[in-house]
Every structure is written in C-alpha cells, then in structure tokens.
C-alpha atoms as a PDB file:
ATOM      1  CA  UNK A   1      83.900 122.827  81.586  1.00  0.00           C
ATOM      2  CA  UNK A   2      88.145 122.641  81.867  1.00  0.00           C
ATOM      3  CA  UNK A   3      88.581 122.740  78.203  1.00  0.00           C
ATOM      4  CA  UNK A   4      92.326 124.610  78.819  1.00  0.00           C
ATOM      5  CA  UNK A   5      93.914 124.110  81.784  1.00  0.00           C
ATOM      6  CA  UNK A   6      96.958 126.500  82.625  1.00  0.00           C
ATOM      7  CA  UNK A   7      99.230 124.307  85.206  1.00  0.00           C
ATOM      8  CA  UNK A   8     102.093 126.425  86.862  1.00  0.00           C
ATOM      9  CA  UNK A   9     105.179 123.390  86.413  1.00  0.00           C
ATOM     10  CA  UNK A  10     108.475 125.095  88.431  1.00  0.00           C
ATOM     11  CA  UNK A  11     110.700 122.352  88.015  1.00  0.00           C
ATOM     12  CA  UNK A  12     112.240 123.493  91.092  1.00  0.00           C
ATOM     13  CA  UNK A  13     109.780 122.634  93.398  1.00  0.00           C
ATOM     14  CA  UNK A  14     109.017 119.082  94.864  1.00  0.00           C
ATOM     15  CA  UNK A  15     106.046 118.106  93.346  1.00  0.00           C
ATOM     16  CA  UNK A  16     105.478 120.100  90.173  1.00  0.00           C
ATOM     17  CA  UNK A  17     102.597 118.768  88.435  1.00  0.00           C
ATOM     18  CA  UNK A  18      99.310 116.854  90.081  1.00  0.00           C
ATOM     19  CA  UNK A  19      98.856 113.857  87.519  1.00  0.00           C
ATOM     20  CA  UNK A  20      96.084 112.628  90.097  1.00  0.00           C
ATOM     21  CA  UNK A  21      94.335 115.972  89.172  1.00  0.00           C
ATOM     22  CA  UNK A  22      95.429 116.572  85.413  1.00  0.00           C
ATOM     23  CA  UNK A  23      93.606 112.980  85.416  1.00  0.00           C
ATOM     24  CA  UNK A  24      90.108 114.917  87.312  1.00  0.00           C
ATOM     25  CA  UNK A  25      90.237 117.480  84.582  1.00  0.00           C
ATOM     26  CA  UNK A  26      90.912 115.362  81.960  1.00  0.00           C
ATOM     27  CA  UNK A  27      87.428 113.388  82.754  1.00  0.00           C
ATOM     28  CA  UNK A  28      85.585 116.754  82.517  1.00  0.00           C
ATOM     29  CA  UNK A  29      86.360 117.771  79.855  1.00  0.00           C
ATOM     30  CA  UNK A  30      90.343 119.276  79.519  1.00  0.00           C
ATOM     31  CA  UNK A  31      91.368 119.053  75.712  1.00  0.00           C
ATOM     32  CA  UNK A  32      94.199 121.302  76.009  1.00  0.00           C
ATOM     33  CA  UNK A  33      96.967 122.129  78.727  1.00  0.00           C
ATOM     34  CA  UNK A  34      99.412 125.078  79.083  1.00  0.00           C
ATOM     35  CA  UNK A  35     102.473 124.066  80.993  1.00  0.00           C
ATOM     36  CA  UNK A  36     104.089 126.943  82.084  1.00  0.00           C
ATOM     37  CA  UNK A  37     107.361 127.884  84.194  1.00  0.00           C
ATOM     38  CA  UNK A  38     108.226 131.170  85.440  1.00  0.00           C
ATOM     39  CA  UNK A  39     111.667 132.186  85.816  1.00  0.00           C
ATOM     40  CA  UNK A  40     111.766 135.377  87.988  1.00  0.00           C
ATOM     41  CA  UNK A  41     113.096 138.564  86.805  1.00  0.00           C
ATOM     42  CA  UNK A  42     114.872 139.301  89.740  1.00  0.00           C
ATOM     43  CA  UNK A  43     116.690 136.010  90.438  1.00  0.00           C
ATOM     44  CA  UNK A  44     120.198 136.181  88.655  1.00  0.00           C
ATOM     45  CA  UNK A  45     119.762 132.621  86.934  1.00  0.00           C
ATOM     46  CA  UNK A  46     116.918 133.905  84.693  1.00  0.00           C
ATOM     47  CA  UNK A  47     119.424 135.317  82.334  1.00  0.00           C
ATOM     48  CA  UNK A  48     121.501 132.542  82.142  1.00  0.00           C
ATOM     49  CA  UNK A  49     121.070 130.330  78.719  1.00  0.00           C
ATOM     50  CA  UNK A  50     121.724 127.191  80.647  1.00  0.00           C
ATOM     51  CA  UNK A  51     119.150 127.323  83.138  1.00  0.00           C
ATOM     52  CA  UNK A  52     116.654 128.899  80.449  1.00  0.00           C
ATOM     53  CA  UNK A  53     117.702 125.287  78.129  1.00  0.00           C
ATOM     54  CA  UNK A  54     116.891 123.158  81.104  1.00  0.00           C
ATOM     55  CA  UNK A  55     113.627 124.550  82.350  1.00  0.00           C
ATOM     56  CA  UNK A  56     112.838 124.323  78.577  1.00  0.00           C
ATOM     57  CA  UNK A  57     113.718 120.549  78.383  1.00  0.00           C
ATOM     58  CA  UNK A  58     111.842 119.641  81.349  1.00  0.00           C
ATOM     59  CA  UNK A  59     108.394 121.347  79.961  1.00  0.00           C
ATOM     60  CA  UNK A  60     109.118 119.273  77.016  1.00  0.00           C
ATOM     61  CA  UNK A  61     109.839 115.878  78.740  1.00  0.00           C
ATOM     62  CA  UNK A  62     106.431 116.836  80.849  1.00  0.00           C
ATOM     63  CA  UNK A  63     105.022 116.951  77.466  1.00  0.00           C
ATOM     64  CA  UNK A  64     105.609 114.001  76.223  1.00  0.00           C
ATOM     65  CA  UNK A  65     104.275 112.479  79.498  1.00  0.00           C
ATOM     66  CA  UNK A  66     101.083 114.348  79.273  1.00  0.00           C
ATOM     67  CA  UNK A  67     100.009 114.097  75.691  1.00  0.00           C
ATOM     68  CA  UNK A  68      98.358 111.922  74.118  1.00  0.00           C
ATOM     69  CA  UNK A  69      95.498 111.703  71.239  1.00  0.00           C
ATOM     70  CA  UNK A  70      92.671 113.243  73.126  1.00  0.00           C
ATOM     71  CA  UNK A  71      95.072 116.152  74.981  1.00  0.00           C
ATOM     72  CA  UNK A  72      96.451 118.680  73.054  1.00  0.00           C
ATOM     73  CA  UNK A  73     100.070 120.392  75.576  1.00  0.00           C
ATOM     74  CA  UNK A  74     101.870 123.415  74.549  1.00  0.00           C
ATOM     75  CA  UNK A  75     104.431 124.763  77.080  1.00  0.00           C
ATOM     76  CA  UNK A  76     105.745 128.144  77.512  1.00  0.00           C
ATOM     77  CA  UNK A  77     108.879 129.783  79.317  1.00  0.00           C
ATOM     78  CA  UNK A  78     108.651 133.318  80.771  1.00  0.00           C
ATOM     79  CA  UNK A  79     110.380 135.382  82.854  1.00  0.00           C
ATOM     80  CA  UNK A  80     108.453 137.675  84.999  1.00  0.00           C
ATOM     81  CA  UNK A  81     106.643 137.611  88.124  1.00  0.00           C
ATOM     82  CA  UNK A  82     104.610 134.460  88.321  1.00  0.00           C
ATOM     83  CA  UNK A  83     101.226 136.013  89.520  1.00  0.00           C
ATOM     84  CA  UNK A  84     101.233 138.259  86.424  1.00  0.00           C
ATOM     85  CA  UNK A  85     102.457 136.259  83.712  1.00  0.00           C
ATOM     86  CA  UNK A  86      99.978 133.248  84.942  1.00  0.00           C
ATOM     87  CA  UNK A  87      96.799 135.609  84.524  1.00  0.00           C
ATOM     88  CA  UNK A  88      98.066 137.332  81.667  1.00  0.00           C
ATOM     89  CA  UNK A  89      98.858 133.993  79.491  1.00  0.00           C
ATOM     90  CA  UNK A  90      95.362 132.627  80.834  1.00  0.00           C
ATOM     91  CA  UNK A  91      93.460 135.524  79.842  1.00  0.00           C
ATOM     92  CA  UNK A  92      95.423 135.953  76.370  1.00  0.00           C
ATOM     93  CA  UNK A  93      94.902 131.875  75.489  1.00  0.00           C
ATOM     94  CA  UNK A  94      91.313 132.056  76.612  1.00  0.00           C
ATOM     95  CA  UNK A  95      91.680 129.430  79.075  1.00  0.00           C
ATOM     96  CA  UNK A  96      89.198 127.689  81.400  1.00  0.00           C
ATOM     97  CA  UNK A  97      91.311 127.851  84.746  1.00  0.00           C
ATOM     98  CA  UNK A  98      94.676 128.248  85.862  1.00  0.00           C
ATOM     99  CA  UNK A  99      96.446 125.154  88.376  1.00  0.00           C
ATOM    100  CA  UNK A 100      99.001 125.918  91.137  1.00  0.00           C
ATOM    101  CA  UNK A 101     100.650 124.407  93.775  1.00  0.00           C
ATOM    102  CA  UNK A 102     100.865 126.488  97.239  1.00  0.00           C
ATOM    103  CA  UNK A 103     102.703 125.435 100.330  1.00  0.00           C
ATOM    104  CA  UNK A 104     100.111 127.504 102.825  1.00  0.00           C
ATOM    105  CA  UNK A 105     100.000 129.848 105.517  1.00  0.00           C
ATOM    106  CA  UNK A 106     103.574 129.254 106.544  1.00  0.00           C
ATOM    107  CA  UNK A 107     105.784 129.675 103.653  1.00  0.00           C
ATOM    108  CA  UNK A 108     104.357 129.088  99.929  1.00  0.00           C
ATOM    109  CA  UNK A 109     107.729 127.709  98.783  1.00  0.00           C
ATOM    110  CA  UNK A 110     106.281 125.628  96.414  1.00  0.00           C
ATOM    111  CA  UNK A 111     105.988 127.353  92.994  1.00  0.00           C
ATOM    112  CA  UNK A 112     104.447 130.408  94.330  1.00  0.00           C
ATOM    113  CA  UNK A 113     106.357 131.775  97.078  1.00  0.00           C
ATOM    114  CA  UNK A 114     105.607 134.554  99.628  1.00  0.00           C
ATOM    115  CA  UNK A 115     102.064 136.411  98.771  1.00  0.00           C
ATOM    116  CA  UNK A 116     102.005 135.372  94.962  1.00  0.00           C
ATOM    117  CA  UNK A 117      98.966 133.256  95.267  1.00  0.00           C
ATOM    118  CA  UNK A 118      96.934 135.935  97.019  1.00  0.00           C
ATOM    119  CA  UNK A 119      98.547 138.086  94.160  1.00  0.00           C
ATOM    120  CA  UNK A 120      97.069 135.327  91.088  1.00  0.00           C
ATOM    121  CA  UNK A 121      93.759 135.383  92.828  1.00  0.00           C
ATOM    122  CA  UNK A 122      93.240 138.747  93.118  1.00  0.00           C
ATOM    123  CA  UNK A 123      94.563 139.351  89.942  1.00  0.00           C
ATOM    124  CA  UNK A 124      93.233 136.510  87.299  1.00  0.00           C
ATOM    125  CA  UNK A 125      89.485 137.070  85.336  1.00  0.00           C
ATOM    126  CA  UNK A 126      90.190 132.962  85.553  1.00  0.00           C
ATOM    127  CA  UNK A 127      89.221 130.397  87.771  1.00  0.00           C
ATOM    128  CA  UNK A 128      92.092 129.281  89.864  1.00  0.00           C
ATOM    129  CA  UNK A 129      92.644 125.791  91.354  1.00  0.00           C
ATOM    130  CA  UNK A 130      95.205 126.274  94.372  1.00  0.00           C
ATOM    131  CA  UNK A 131      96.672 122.978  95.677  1.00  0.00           C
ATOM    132  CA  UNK A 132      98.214 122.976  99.081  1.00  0.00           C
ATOM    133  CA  UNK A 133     100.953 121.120  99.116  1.00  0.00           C
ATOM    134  CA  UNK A 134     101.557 118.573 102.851  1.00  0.00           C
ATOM    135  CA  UNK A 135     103.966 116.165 103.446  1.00  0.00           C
ATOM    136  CA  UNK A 136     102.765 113.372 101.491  1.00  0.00           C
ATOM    137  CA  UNK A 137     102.606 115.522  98.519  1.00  0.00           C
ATOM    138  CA  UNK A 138     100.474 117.529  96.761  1.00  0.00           C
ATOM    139  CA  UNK A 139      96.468 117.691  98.434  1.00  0.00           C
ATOM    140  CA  UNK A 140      94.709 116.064  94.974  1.00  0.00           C
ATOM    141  CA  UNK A 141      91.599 117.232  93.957  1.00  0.00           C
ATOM    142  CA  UNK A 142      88.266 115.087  93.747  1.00  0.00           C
ATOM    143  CA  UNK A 143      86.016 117.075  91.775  1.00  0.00           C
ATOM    144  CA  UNK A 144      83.238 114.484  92.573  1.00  0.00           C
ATOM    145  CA  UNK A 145      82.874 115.849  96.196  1.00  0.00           C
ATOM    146  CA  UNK A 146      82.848 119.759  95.954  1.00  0.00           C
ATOM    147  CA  UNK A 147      81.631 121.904  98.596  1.00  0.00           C
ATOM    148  CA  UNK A 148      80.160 125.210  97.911  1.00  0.00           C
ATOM    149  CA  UNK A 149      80.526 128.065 100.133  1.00  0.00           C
ATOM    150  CA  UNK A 150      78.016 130.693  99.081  1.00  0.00           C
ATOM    151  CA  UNK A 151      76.874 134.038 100.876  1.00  0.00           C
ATOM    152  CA  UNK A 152      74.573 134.219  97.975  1.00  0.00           C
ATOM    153  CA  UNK A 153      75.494 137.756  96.797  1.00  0.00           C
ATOM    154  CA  UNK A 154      76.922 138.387  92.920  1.00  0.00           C
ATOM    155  CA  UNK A 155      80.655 138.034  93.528  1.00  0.00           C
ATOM    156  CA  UNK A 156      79.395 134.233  94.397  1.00  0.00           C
ATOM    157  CA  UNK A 157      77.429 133.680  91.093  1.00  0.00           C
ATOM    158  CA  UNK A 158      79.947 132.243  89.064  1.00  0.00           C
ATOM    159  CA  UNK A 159      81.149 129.924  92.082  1.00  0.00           C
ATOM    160  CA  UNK A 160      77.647 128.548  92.332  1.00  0.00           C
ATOM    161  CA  UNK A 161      77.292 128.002  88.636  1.00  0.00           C
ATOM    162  CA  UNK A 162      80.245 126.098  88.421  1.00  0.00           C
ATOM    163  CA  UNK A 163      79.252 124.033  91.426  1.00  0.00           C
ATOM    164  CA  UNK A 164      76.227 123.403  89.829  1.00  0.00           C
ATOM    165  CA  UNK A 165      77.692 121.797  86.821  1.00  0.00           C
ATOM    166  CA  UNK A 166      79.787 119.768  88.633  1.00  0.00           C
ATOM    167  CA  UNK A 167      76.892 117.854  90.673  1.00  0.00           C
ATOM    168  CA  UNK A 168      74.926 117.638  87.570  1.00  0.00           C
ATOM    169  CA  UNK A 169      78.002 115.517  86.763  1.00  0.00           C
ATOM    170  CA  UNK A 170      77.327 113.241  89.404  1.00  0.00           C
ATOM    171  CA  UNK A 171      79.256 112.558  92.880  1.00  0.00           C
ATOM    172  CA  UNK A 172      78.180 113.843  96.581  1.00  0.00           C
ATOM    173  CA  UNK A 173      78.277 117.285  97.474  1.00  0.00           C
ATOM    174  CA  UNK A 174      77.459 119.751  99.681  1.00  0.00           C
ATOM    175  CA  UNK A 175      76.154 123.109  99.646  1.00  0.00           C
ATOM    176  CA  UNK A 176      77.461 125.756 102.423  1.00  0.00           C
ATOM    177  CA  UNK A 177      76.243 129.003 104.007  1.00  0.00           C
ATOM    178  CA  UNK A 178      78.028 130.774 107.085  1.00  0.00           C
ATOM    179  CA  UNK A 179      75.318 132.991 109.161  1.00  0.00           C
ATOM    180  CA  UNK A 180      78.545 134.938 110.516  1.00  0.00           C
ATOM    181  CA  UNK A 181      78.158 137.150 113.844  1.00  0.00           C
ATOM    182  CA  UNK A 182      76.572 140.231 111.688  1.00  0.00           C
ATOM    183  CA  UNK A 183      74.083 138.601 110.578  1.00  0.00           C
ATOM    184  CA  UNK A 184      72.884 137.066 113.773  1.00  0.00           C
ATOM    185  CA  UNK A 185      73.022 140.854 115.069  1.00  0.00           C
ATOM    186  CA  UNK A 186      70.910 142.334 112.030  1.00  0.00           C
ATOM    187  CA  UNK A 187      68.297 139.623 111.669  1.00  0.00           C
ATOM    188  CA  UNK A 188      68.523 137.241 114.678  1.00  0.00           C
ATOM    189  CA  UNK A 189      69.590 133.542 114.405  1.00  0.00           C
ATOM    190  CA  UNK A 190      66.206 132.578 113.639  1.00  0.00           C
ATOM    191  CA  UNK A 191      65.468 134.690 110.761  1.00  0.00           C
ATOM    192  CA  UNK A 192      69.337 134.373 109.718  1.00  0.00           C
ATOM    193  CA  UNK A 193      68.726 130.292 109.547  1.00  0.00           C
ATOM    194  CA  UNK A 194      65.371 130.188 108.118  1.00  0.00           C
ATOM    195  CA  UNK A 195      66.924 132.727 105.405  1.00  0.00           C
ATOM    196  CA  UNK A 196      69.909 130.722 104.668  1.00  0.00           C
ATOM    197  CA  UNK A 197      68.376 127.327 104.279  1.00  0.00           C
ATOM    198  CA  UNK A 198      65.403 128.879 102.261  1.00  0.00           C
ATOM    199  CA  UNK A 199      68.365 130.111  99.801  1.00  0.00           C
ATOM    200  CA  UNK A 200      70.508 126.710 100.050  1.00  0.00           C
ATOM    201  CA  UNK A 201      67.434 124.284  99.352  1.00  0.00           C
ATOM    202  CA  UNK A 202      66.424 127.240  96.499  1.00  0.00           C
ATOM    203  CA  UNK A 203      70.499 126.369  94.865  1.00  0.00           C
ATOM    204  CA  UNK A 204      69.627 122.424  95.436  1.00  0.00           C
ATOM    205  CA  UNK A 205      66.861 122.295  93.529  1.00  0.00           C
ATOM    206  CA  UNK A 206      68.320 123.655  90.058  1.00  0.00           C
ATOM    207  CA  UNK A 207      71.013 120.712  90.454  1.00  0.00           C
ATOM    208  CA  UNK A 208      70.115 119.034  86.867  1.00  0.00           C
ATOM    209  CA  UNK A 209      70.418 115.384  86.881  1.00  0.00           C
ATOM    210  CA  UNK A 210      72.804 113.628  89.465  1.00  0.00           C
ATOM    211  CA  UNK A 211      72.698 113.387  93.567  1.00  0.00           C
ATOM    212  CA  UNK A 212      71.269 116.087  95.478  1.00  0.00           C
ATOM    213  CA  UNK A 213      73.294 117.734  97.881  1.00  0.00           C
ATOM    214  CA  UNK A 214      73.366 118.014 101.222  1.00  0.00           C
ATOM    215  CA  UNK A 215      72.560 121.574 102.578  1.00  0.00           C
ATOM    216  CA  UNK A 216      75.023 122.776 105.652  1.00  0.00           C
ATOM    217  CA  UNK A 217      74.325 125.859 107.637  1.00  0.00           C
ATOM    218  CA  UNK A 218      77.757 127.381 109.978  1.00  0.00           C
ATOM    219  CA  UNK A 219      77.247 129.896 112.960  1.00  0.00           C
ATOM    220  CA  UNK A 220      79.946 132.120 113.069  1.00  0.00           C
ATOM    221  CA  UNK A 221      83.504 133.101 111.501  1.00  0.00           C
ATOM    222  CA  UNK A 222      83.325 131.983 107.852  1.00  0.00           C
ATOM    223  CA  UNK A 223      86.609 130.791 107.075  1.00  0.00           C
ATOM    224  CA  UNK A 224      86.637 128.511 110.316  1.00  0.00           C
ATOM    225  CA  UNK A 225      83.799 127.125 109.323  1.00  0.00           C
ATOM    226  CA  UNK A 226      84.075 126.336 105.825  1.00  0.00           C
ATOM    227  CA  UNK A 227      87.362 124.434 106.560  1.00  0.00           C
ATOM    228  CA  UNK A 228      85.629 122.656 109.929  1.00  0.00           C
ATOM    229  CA  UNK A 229      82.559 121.624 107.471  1.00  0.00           C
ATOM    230  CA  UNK A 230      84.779 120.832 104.612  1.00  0.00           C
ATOM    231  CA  UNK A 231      86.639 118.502 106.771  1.00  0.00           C
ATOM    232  CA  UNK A 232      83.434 116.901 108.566  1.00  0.00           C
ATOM    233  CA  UNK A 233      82.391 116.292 104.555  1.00  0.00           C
ATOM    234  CA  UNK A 234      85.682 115.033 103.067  1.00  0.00           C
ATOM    235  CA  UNK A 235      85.213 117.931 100.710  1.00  0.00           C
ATOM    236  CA  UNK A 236      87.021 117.067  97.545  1.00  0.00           C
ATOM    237  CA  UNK A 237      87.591 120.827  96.545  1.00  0.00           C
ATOM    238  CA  UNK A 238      85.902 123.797  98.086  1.00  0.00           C
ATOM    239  CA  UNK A 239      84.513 126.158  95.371  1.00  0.00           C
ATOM    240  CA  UNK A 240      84.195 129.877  96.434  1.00  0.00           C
ATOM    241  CA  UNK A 241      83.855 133.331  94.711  1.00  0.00           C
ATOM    242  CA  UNK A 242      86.811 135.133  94.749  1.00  0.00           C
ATOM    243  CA  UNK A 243      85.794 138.749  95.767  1.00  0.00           C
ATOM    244  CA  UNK A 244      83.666 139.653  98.757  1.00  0.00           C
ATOM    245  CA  UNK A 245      80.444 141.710  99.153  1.00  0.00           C
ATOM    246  CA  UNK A 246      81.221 145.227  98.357  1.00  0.00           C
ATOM    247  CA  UNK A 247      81.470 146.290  94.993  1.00  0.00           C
ATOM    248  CA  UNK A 248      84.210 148.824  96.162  1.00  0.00           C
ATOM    249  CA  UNK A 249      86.630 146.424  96.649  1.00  0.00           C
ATOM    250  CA  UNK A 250      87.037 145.502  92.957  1.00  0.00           C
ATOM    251  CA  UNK A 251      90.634 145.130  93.603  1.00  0.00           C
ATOM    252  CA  UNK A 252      90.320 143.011  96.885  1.00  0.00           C
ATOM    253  CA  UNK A 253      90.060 139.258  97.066  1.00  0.00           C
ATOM    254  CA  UNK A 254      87.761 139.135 100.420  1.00  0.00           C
ATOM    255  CA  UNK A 255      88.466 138.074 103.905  1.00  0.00           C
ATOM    256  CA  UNK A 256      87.009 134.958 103.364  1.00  0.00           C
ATOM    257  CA  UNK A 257      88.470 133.699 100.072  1.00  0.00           C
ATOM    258  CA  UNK A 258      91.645 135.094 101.731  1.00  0.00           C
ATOM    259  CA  UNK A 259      91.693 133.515 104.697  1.00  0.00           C
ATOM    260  CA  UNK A 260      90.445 130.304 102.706  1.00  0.00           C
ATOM    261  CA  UNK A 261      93.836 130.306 100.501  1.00  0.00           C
ATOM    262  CA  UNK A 262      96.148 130.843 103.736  1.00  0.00           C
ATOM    263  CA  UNK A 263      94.936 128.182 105.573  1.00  0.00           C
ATOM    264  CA  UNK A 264      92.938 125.286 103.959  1.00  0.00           C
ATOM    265  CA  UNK A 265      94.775 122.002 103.025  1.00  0.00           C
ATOM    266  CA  UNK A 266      92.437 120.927 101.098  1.00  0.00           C
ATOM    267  CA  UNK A 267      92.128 122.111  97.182  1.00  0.00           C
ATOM    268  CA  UNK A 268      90.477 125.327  96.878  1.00  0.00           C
ATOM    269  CA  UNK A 269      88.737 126.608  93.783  1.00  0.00           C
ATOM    270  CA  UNK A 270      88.326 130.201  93.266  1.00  0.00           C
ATOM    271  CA  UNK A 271      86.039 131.564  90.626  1.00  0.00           C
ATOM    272  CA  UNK A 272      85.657 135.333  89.308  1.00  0.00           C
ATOM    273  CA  UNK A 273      82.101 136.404  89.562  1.00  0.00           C
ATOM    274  CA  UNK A 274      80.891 136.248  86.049  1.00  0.00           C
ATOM    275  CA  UNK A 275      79.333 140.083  85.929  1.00  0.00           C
ATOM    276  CA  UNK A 276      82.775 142.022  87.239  1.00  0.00           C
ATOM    277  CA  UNK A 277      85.641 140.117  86.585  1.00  0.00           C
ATOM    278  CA  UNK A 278      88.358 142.241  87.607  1.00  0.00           C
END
C-alpha cells in the first residue's frame, strides 16, 4: 500500500522524523523511503556550502538509522519551495505518499511554515500524511484505527478505497458521513439520514476480511464534526479526499479538507481522487 514513503526531514525543526510512524508504514508495506530537506530559496543560508554539508550529513546519519535489510533510504537535498519540490520529487519517484510534520492553525513552524501545507495538498497527485505536531511531540499515527470521512461523491473515491484496504488489514474503524445544514434543507433530516446510512452500511459491507466498522452519522458543519467524532473514536488517522464537490474547483483543496488540515491534532490523511488528480 506505502511501498515509497516521501518524509519531509528539516533538521531544523524539533521533531523531524516520526519513527513511531515510519514503524506504521513499515508494517504495511513501506520498502523504500525518500528523506528529503528543503532549503528555501529565499533564505540567505541556502547558498552557503556549510549549511548545504550539514543538512547533507544529517540525511545521511538519518539513514543509517533508518535502513536496514528490508528498507531501502535514499535522501535528497533541494533548494526550493518545500510545497513544490515535495510533490514534484513524489510524483517524479512514483511514490506512494508523501509525510510531513505541521504545527497547525497557529503557526506551522515545524517544517512547513505559513500556508505550505495547504500549498502540498492542493498541489500533490500523492497522498499526503500531515502530522500535527503538540507539545509532547509529534501526533503519531495508528493506522489500525482510521476514520473515514466520506460525502460519497468522486473526489472521495480514492479516500474510501484506501480506507478500505486498511480495515481489510485488520484494527477498529469507523466510517463517517456529515448531513451538513444543505442537505437537511434539500432533502429533510429524515431522508438526509436514511440516505447517508444506506450509503455508509453500502461502504461497510465491501470491507474484505477483518472487523467491520462502525458507521457514524454528524448533523451539521463538517469539519466540527469530523474532529468531535474523531475524538469520541480515538481515531488513529482521519482519511479524507482532498478536493471538494465541484469539479470546477480542480485547483481548490475544499472547505472541509481545509479546515481539516488547520485545525485537527490528530494525523490527517489526504488522498487525490483517483479519476482527476490535479
């Protein structure tokens, strides 16, 4: 599933790589990880050799760390802007998804500062594992206990999918649909509920193998309550498709995803609807 991982390793940031989660990957499936630093274009100790030899040395002493007979780690030095040269190496190396560490709403002064990871996720054909970054560290992920947040349309399909094959793995998870205030307007709650759990029972049953999962239904604004579910659940990771309904907004990441990566503290997983990447 994670055959190549691309893991975004700024030395200077506190917590630069998740072993708890290179570990998660590594169980399904990882063979090969990127490590990759980013020295900015626009900072003035990008073109010194110095700094460029140290970053260098520390992707090769996380290297040596990392690898070992099953796990194959190249690393790579670029200067750039990190959004871009992220999606661009993933895309170019074929890999399965790209790992970053975000500090949230407040600041992202982790290795993505400012709006760079709404920038990645808009930008990358990849799926892109965002860890939020508290206190204690970096949030890890528990890919055993996903929760799905699906409004069933295409841009979602490759979210569910993925979901899929994770339960099929095994663990507890749950399955999420939001009957936002729209909805309720256009079909009524009752037709709205009946419709959603028809659709989340419908994704349940193709789970192959492994626990079924539980089925939620939220009333209301989406992003409040995937994170209020996702806490109720000890969600491990919340999977969600990265674009929203309208097929117009091929450049847009959608309010909800959006809104998902600003605030959550818990590990979100974006995927690229398999159809229209963009």
């Amino acid at each position: 599933m994670f055959e190549h991982v691309v893991v975004a390793a700024h030395f200077g940031s506190a917590n630069p790589i998740n072993l708890r989660s290179i570990e998660q990957l590594k169980q399904r499936g990882m063979r090969e990880i990127t490590l990759v630093d980013v020295l900015r274009s626009h900072d003035a100790s990008a073109g010194d050799e110095e700094h460029r030899k140290s970053a260098t040395r520390r992707l090769e002493d996380a290297r040596e760390h990392l690898e070992d007979g099953n796990t194959k780690v190249n690393v790579e030095l670029r200067i750039g802007q990190p959004a871009h040269e992220l999606s661009t190496l993933a895309r170019a190396r074929e890999a399965s998804l790209i790992m970053v560490a975000s500090r949230g709403e407040s600041a992202f002064r982790e290795f993505l500062r400012g709006s760079t990871v709404l920038q990645l996720a808009r930008k990358t054909t990849v799926p892109v594992l965002i860890e939020p970054a508290t206190a204690d560290g970096l949030a890890g992920v528990d890919l055993g206990r996903p929760l799905l947040a699906t409004d069933f349309s295409d841009s979602g399909a490759g979210a569910e999918a993925m979901a899929l094959e994770l339960l099929a793995a095994g663990g507890n998870g749950t399955l999420v649909h939001v009957i936002d205030y729209d909805a309720i307007e256009d079909q009524g709650e009752s037709e709205a509920e009946r419709y959603g759990k028809e659709r989340l029972d419908a994704l349940a049953a193709r789970v192959a193998g492994g626990q079924k999962p539980e089925c939620r239904l939220g009333r209301g604004n989406p992003s409040k309550q995937i994170i209020a579910l996702a806490d109720e659940t000890d969600a491990g990771v919340i999977i969600i498709g990265k674009r929203g309904h309208s097929p117009v907004r091929e450049l847009m990441l959608g309010g909800t995803a959006a809104a998902l990566v600003r605030r959550t503290t818990r590990p979100l997983l974006l995927v690229p609807s398999p159809r229209r990447g963009i």
